[in-house]
N, C-alpha and C. Protein backbone atom coordinates (compact mmCIF):
# COMPACT_ATOMS: atom_id res chain seq x y z
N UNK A 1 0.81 -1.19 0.00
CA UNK A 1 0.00 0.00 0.00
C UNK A 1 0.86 1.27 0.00
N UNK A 2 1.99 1.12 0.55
CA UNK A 2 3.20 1.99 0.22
C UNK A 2 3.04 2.38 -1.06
N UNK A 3 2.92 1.99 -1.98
CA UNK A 3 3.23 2.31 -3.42
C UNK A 3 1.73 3.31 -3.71
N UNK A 4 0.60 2.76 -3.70
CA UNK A 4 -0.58 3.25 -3.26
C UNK A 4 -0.73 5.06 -2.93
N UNK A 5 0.26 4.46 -1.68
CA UNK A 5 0.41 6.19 -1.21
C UNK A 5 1.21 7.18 -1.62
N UNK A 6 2.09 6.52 -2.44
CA UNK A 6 2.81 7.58 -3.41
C UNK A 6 1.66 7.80 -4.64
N UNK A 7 1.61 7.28 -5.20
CA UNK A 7 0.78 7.83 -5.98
C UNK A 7 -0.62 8.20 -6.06
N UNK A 8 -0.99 8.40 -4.46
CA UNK A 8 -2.27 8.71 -3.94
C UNK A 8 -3.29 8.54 -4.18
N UNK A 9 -3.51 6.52 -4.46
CA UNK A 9 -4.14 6.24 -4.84
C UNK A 9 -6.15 6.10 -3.99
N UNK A 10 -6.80 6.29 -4.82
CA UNK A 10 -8.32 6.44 -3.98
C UNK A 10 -8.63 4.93 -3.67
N UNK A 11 -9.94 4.54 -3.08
CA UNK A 11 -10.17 3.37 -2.16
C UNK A 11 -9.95 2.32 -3.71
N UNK A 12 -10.45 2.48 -4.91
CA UNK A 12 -11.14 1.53 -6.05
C UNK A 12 -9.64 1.05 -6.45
N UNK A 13 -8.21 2.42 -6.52
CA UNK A 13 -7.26 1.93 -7.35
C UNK A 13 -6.44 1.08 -6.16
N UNK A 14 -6.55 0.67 -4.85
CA UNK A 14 -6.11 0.43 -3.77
C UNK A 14 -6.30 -1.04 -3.78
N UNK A 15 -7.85 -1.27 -3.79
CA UNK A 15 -8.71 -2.30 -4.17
C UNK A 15 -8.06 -3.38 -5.54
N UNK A 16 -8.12 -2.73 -6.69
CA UNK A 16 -7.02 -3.55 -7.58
C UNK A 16 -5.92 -3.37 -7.85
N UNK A 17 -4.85 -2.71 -7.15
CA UNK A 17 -3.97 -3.11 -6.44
C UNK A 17 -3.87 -4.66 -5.88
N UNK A 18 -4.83 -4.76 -4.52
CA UNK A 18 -4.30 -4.97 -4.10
C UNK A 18 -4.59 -6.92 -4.64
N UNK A 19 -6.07 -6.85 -5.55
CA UNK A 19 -6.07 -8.00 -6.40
C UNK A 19 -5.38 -8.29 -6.96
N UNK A 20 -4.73 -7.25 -7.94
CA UNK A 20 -3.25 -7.87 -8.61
C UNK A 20 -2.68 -8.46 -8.06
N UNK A 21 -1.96 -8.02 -6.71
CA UNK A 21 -0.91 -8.62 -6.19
C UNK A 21 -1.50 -10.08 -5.45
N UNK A 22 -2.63 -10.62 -4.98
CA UNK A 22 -3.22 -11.30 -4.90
C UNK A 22 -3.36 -12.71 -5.94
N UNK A 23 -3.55 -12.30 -7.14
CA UNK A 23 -3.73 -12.64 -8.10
C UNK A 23 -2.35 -12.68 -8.88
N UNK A 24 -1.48 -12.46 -8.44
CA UNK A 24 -0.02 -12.68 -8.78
C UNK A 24 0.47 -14.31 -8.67
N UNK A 25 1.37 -14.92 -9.47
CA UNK A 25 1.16 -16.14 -9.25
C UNK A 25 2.25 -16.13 -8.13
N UNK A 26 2.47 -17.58 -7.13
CA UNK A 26 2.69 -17.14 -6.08
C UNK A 26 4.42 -17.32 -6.71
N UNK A 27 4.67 -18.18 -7.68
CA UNK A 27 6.47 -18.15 -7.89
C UNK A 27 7.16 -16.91 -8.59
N UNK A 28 6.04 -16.08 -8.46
CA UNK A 28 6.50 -14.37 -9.05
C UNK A 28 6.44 -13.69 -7.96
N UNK A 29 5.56 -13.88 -6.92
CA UNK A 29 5.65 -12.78 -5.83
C UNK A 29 7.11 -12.13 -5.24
N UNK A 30 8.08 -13.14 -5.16
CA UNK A 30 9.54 -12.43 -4.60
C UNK A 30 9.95 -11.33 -5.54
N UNK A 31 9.67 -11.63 -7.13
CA UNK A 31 10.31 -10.70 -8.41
C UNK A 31 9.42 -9.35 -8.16
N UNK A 32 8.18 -9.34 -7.74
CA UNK A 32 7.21 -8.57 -7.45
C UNK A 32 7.51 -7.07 -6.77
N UNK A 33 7.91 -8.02 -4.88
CA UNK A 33 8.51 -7.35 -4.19
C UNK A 33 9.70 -6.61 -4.63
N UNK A 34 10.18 -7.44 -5.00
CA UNK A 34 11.94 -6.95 -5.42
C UNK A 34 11.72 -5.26 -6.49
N UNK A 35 10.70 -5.45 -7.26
CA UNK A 35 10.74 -4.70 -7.88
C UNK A 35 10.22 -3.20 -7.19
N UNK A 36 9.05 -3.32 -6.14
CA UNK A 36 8.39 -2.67 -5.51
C UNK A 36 9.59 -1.80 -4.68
N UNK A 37 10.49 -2.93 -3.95
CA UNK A 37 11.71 -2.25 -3.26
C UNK A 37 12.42 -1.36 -4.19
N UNK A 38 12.72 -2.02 -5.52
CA UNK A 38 13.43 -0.86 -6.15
C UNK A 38 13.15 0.30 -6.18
N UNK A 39 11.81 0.01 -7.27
CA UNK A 39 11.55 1.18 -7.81
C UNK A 39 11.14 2.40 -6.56
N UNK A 40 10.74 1.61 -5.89
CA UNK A 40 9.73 2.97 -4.40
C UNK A 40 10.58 2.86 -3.09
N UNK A 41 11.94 2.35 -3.47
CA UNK A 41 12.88 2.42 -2.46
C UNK A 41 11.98 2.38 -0.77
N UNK A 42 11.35 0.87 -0.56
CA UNK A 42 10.49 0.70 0.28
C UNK A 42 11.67 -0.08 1.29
């Protein structure tokens, strides 16, 4: 949701958010994160 709040996202874009990542398959989720850390230096 970090990412979310940079780009100040409202309740709906939060919501699929957060399905995507949900809906991510689960042997991608680490590449996911990794990327999240990069890019939004989380």
């Amino acid at each position: 949701m970090l990412v979310c709040d940079h780009w100040q996202d409202g309740p709906e874009a939060r919501d699929r958010m957060r399905q995507d990542v949900i809906q991510t398959p689960p042997h991608l989720r680490a590449d996911l994160l990794a990327h999240f850390q990069r890019a939004y230096a989380l």
